[in-house]
Protein backbone atom coordinates (compact mmCIF):
# COMPACT_ATOMS: atom_id res chain seq x y z
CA UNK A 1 -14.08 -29.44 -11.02
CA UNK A 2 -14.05 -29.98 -7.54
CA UNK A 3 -17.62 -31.23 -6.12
CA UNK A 4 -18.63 -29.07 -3.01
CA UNK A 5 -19.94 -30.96 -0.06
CA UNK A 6 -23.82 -30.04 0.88
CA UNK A 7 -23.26 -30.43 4.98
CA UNK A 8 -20.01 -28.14 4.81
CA UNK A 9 -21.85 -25.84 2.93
CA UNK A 10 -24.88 -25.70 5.54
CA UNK A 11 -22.60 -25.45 8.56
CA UNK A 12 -20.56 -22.73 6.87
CA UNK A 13 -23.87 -21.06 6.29
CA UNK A 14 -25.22 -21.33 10.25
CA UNK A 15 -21.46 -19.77 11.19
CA UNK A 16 -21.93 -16.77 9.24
CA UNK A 17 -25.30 -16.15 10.36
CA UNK A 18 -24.03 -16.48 14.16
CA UNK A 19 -21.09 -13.86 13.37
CA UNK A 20 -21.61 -10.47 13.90
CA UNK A 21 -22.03 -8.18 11.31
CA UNK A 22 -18.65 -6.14 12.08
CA UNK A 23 -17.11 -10.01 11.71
CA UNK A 24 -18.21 -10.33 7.84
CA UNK A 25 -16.91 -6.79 6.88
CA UNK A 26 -13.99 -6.35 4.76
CA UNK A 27 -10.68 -5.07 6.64
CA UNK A 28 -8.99 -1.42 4.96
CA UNK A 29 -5.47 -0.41 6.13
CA UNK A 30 -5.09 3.04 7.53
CA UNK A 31 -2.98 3.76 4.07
CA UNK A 32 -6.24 2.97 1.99
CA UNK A 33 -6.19 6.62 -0.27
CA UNK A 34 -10.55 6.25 0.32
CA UNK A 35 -9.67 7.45 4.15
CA UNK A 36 -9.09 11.18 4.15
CA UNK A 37 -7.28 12.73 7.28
CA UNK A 38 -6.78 16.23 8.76
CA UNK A 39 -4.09 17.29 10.76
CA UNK A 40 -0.53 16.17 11.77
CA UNK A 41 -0.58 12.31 11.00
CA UNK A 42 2.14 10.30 11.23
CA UNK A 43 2.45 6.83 9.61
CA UNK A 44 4.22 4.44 11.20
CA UNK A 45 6.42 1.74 9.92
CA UNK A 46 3.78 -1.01 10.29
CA UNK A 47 1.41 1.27 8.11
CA UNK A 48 -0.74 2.82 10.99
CA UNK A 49 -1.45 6.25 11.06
CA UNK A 50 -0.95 8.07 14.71
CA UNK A 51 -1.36 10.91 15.96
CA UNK A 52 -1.01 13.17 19.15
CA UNK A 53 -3.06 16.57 18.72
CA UNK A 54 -6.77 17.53 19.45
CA UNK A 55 -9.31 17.87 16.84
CA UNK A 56 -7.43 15.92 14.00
CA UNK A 57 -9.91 13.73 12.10
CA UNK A 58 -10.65 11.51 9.34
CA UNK A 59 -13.45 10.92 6.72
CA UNK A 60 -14.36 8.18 4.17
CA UNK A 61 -17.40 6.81 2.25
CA UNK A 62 -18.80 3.74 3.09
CA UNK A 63 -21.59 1.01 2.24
CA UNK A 64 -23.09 -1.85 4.62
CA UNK A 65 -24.94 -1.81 7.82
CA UNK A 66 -21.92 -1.41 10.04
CA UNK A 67 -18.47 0.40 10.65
CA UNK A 68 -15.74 -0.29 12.54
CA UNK A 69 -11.96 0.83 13.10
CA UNK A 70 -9.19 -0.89 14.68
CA UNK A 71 -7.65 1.84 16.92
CA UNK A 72 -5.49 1.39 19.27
CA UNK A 73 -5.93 4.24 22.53
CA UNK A 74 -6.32 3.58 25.76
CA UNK A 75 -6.62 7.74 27.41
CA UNK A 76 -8.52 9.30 24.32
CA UNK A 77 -12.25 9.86 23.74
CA UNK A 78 -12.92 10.35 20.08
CA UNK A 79 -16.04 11.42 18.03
CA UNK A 80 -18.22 9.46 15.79
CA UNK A 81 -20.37 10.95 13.42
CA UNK A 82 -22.49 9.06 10.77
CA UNK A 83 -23.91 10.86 7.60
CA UNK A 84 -23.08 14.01 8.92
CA UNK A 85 -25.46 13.63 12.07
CA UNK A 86 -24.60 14.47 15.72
CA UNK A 87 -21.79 13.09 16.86
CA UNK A 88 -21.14 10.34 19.74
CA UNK A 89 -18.30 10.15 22.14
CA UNK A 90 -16.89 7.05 21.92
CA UNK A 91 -13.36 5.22 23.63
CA UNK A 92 -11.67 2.70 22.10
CA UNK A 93 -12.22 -1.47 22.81
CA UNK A 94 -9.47 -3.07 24.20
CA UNK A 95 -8.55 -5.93 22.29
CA UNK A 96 -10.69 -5.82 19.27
CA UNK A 97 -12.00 -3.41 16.62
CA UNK A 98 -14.42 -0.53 17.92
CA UNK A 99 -17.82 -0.73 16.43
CA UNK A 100 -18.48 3.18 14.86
CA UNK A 101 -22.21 1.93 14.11
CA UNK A 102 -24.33 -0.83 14.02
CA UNK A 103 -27.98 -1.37 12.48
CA UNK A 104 -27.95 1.35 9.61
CA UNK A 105 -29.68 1.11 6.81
CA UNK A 106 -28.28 -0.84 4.18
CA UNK A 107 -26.38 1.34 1.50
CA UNK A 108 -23.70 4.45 1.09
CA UNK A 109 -23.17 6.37 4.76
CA UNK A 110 -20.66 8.66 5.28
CA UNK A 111 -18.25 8.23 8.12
CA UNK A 112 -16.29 10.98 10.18
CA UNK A 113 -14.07 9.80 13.28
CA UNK A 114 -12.54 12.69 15.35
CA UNK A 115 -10.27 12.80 18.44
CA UNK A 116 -12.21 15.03 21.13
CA UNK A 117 -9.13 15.16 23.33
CA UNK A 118 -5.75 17.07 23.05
CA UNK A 119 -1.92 16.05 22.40
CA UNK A 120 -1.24 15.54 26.09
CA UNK A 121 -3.59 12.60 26.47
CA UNK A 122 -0.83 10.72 24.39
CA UNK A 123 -0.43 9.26 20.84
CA UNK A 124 -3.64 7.61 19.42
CA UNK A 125 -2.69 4.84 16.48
CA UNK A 126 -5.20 3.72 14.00
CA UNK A 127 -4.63 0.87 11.67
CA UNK A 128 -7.87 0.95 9.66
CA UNK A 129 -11.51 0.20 8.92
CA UNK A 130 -13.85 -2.55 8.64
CA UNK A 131 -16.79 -2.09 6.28
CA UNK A 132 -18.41 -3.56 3.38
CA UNK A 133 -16.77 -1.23 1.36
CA UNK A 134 -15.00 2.38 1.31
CA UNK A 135 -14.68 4.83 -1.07
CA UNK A 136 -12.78 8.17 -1.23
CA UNK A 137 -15.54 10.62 0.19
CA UNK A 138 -16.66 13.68 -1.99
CA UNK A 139 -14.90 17.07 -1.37
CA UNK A 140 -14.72 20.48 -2.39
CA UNK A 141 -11.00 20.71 -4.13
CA UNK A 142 -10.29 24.49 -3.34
CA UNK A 143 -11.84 24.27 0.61
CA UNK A 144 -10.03 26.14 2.68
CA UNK A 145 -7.66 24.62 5.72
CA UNK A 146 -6.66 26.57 8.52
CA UNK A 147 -4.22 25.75 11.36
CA UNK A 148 -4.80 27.15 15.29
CA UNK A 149 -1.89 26.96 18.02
CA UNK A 150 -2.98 27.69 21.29
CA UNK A 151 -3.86 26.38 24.95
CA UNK A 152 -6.47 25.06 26.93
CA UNK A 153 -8.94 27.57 25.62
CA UNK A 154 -8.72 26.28 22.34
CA UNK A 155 -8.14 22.31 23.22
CA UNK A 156 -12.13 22.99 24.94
CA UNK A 157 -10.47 22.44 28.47
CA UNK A 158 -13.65 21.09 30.43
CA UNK A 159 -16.58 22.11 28.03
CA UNK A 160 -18.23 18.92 27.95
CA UNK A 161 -19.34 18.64 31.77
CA UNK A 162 -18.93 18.83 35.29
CA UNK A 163 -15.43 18.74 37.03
CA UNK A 164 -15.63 15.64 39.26
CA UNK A 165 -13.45 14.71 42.14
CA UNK A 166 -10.70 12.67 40.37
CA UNK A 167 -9.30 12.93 37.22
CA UNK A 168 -11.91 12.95 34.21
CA UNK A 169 -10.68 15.99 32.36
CA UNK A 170 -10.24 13.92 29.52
CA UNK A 171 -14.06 12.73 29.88
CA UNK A 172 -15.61 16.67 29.54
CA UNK A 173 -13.23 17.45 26.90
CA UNK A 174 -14.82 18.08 23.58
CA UNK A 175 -12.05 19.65 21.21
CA UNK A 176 -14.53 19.91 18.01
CA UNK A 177 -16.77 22.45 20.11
CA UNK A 178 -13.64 24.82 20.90
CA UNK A 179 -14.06 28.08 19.47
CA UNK A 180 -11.10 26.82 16.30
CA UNK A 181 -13.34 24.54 15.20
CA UNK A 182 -16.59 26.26 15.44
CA UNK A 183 -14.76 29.11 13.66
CA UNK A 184 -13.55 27.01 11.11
CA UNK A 185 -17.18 25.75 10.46
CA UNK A 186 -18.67 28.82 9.70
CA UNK A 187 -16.14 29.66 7.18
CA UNK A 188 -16.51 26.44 5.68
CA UNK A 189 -12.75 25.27 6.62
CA UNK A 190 -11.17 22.38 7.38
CA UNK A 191 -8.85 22.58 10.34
CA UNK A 192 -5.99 21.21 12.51
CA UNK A 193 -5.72 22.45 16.06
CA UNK A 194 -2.50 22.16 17.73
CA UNK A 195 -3.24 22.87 21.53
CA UNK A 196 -1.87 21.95 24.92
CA UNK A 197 -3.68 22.63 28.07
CA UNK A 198 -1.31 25.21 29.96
CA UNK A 199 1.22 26.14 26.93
CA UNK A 200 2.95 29.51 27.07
CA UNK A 201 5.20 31.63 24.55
CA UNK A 202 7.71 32.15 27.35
CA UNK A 203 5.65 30.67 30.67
CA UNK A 204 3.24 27.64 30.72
CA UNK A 205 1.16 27.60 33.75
CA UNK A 206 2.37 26.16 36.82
CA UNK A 207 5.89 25.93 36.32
CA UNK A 208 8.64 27.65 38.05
CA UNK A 209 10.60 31.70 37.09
CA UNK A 210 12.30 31.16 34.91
CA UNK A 211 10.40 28.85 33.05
CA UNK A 212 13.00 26.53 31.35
CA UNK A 213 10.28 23.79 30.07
CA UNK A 214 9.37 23.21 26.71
CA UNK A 215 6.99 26.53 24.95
CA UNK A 216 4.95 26.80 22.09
CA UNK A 217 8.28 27.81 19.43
CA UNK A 218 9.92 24.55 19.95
CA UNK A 219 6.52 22.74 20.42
CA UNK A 220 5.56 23.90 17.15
CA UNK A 221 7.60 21.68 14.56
CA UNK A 222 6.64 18.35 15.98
CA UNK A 223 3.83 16.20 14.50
CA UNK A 224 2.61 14.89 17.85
CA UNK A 225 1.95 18.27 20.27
CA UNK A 226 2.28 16.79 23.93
CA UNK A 227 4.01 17.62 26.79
CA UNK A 228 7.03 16.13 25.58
CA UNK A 229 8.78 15.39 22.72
CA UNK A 230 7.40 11.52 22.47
CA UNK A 231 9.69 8.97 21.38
CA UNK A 232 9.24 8.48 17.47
CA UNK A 233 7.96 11.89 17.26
CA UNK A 234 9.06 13.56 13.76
CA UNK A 235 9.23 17.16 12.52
CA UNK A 236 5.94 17.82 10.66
CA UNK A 237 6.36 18.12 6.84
CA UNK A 238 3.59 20.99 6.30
CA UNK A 239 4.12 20.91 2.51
CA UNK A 240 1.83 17.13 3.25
CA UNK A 241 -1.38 19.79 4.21
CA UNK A 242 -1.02 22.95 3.16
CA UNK A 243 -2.96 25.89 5.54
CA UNK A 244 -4.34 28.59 3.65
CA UNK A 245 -4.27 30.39 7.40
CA UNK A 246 -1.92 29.52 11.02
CA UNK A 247 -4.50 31.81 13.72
CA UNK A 248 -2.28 32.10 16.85
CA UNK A 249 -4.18 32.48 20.46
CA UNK A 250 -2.11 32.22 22.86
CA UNK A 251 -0.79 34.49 26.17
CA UNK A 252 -3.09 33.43 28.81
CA UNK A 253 -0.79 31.18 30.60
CA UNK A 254 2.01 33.64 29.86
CA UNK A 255 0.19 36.14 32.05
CA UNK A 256 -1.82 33.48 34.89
CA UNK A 257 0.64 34.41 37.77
CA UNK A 258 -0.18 38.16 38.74
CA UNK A 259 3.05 38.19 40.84
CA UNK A 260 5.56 37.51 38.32
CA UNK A 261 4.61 38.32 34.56
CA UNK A 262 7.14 38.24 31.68
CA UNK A 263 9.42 41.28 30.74
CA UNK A 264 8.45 42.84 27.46
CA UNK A 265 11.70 42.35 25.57
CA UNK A 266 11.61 37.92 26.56
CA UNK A 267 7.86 38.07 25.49
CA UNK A 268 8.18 40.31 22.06
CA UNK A 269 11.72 38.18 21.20
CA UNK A 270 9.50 34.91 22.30
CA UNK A 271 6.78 35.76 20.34
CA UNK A 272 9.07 36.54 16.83
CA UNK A 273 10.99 33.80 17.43
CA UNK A 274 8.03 31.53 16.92
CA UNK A 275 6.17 33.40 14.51
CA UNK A 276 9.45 33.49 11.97
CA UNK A 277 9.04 29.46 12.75
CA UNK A 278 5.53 29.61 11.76
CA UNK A 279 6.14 31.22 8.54
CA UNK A 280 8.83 29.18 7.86
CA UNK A 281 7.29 25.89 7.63
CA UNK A 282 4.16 28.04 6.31
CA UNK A 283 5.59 30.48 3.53
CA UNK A 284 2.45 31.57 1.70
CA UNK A 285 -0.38 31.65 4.89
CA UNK A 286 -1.03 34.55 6.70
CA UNK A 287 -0.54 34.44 10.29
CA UNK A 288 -3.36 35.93 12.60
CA UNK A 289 -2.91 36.28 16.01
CA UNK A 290 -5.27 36.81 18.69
CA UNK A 291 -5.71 39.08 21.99
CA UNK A 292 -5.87 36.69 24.85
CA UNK A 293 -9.73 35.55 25.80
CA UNK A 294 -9.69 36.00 29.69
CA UNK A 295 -10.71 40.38 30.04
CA UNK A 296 -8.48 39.61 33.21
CA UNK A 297 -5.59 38.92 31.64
CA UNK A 298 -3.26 42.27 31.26
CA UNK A 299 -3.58 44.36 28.76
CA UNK A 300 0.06 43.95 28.16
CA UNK A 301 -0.20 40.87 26.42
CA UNK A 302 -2.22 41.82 23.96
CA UNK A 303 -0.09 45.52 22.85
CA UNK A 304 2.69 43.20 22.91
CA UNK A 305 1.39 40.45 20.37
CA UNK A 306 0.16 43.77 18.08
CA UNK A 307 3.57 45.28 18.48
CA UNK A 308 5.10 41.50 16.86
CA UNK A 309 3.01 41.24 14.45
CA UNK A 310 3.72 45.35 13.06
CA UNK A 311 7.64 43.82 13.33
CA UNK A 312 6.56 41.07 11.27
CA UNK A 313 4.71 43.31 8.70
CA UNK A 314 7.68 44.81 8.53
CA UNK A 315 9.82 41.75 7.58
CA UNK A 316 7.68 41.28 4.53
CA UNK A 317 5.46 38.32 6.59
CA UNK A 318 1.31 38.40 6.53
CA UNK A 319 0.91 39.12 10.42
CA UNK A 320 -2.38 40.46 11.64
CA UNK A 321 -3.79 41.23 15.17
CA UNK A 322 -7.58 40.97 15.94
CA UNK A 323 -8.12 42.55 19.91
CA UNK A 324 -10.78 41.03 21.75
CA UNK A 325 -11.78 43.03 24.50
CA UNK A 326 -11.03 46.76 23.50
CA UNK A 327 -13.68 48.21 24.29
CA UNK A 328 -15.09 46.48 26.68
CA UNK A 329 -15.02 42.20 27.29
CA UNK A 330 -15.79 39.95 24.45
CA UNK A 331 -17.00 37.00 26.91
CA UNK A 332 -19.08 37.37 29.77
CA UNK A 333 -19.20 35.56 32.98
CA UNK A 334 -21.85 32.94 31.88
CA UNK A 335 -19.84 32.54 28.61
CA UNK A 336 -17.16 30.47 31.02
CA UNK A 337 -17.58 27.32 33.06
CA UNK A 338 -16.99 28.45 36.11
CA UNK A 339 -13.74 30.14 36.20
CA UNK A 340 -13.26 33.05 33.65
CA UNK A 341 -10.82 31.39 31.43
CA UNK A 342 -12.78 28.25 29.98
CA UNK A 343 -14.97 28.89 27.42
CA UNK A 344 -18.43 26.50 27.56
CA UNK A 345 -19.55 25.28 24.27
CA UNK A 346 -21.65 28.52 23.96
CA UNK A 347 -19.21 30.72 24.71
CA UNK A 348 -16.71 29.58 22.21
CA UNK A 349 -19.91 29.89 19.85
CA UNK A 350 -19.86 33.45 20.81
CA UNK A 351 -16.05 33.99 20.32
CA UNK A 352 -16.50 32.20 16.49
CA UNK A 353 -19.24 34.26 15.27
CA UNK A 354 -17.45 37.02 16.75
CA UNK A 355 -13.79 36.33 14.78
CA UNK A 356 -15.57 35.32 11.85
CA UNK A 357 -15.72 38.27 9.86
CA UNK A 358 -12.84 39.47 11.10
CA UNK A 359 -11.02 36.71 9.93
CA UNK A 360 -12.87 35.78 6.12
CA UNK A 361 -11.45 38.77 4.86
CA UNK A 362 -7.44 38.20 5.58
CA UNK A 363 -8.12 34.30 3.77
CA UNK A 364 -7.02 33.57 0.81
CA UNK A 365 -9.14 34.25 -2.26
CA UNK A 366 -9.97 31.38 -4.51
C-alpha cells in the first residue's frame, strides 16, 4: 500500500480551499442525456450542441452551490434562471466557463439557460456544464410543444429597453417575453421560435422590388434561422422534436413599403408554397396562422393568409386563420414601443391572453 505523504496532503488541501467553487465542480458534455433542450439544436462533430434561433433553451437538475456552462458566443445575451425564479441576462466569458450562479444553498436546484436573442445574432455553441452533479430534470411526458415562424414581432425586436445611439439591439432584446412564448406559457407548452427580424413570405423589409433574397419558405428547413444559410448549417430533422402545433405570424414586412406591396397571386402562391413545406416536415400538427399585428398594415394581408389557409383545408392539411383586428385593433398605441409595430413586454402579454383561447381549442387532445 502506498504510504501518503502528510505535507502533500496539507498543501493539496490549502489549493482546494483557494480554488473557486466553479473550479471543484465536475465537467458534463453537452451530449449528457440529464441536459434537456428545446428547439433546433445541432450537434457538432466535437460533441457541442449549437444553435442559431431565438428562444431555444435548455434545462437540467442539478446539486452544489454553483453552476456553470462552457459556451462559446461572443453577440448573444442569454437567460439564466435558477429554480424556476426570475431570470438574469447574462453574456458569455471569453475564455473560460460562464458562472450561471454562485452562493446557493447547498442541495438539488433546477437550472434553465435560454438564448434571449434571435438567429441573426449568429450561431451560439455550448459544450456543457460544470456542477456537482446533474440529473435529467422532471417533466410532464405528454406536454405539449409548439413551433412559431415569424419576424421581429415575435423575436421581441427592442422590448427590453431604450434604443440607444449605436448598435445595442441585441442588448433590449428579450425573445422569452415575445408574445410566442408568453402564449406558449399559458397553455402550458414548450416552444421553439424560429424568427428573423425583417423576414417576409415574398418581401423582407428593406430590400429592393423584386425581392430576390432569401424568405421565410426556404428559411424554413434549416436548423440555424439567420440571414444566411451559415456554413455547416443542416436541414432540420423535425421527427428529433415533434410540434403538436407550427402558429405562423408573419406579413408585416411583406406589406412595410406603402408604395409597392405584393400582387395577390406572388403572395397567395408564396404563402402555399411554404405552408405545403410546413406540413411536410410537420405531417400530423395543425398549422395556425395569424393576421398581421400592426392595425396599419393592409387589410389585404390578412384576406389573403385566410384565403391560403381555406386552399389548404381543401388539400386535406389542418390550416386555420385567427384575425386580429376585425373589428377594431387588437393592440393599442401604448401596447408598442414607440413605433406601432413592436410589441413591449406588455403588449405581447396582451396579444397571448388574447390568442390563447383561440388557439387551446385547435391543439391536440391528450
Amino acid at each position: 500500500m502506498r504510504k501518503r505523504n502528510p505535507s502533500a496532503l496539507l498543501a493539496l488541501g490549502l489549493t482546494l480551499l483557494a480554488l473557486p467553487a466553479s473550479a471543484l465542480a465536475a465537467s458534463y458534455p453537452a451530449t449528457d442525456p440529464a441536459i434537456h433542450y428545446e428547439g433546433r439544436w445541432q450537434q457538432a462533430a466535437d460533441g457541442c450542441y449549437k444553435t442559431a434561433q431565438g428562444a431555444v433553451y435548455l434545462e437540467t437538475t442539478f446539486t452544489g452551490t454553483s453552476i456553470a456552462a462552457r459556451l462559446d458566443d461572443a453577440a448573444n445575451r442569454w437567460l439564466v434562471s435558477i429554480d424556476g425564479g426570475p431570470a438574469r441576462k447574462i453574456r458569455a466569458a471569453k475564455g473560460s466557463p460562464t458562472v450561471l450562479a454562485d452562493n446557493l444553498p447547498a442541495g438539488r436546484h433546477t437550472l434553465r439557460l435560454e438564448r434571449a436573442t434571435e438567429g441573426s445574432y449568429g450561431v451560439s455553441r455550448f459544450a456543457g456544464l460544470e456542477a456537482d452533479s446533474i440529473e435529467a430534470p422532471t417533466r410532464q411526458t405528454s406536454r405539449l410543444r409548439l413551433e412559431f415562424v415569424g419576424d421581429s414581432i415575435t423575436a421581441g425586436f427592442r422590448n427590453d429597453g431604450s434604443k440607444k445611439r449605436g448598435k445595442n439591439d441585441a442588448d433590449i432584446e428579450d425573445g422569452s417575453m415575445a408574445f410566442a412564448p408568453q402564449l406558449a406559457r399559458l397553455l402550458d407548452a414548450d416552444y421553439s421560435v424560429l424568427a428573423k427580424s425583417g423576414e417576409g413570405v415574398v418581401h423582407n423589409w428593406g430590400a429592393g422590388w423584386p425581392d430576390r433574397g432569401l424568405h421565410t419558405a426556404e428559411r424554413y428547413p434549416w436548423t440555424f434561422y439567420g440571414a444566411r444559410k451559415t456554413a455547416g448549417n443542416t436541414i432540420w430533422q423535425s421527427e428529433r422534436l415533434p410540434v403538436s402545433a407550427v402558429i405562423l405570424a408573419l406579413g408585416t414586412n411583406d406589406f412595410s413599403d406603402a408604395k409597392r406591396r405584393p400582387y395577390h397571386e406572388e403572395y397567395v402562391q408564396a404563402w402555399t408554397s411554404l405552408m405545403r413545406r410546413v406540413h411536410a416536415m410537420n405531417p400530423e400538427a395543425p398549422i395556425i396562422c395569424l393576421e398581421p399585428v400592426p392595425a396599419a398594415i393592409s387589410p389585404l394581408a390578412g384576406l389573403w393568409i385566410k384565403e391560403v389557409c381555406e386552399r389548404m383545408q381543401g388539400e386535406g392539411i389542418a390550416a386555420h386563420y385567427i384575425a386580429l383586428n376585425a373589428n377594431s385593433p387588437l393592440l393599442a398605441p401604448e401596447d408598442f414601443v414607440g413605433d406601432g409595430t413592436h410589441p413591449t413586454k406588455a403588449g405581447s402579454a396582451k396579444l397571448a391572453a388574447y390568442l390563447a383561447p383561440r388557439i387551446a381549442p385547435l391543439l391536440p387532445k391528450e
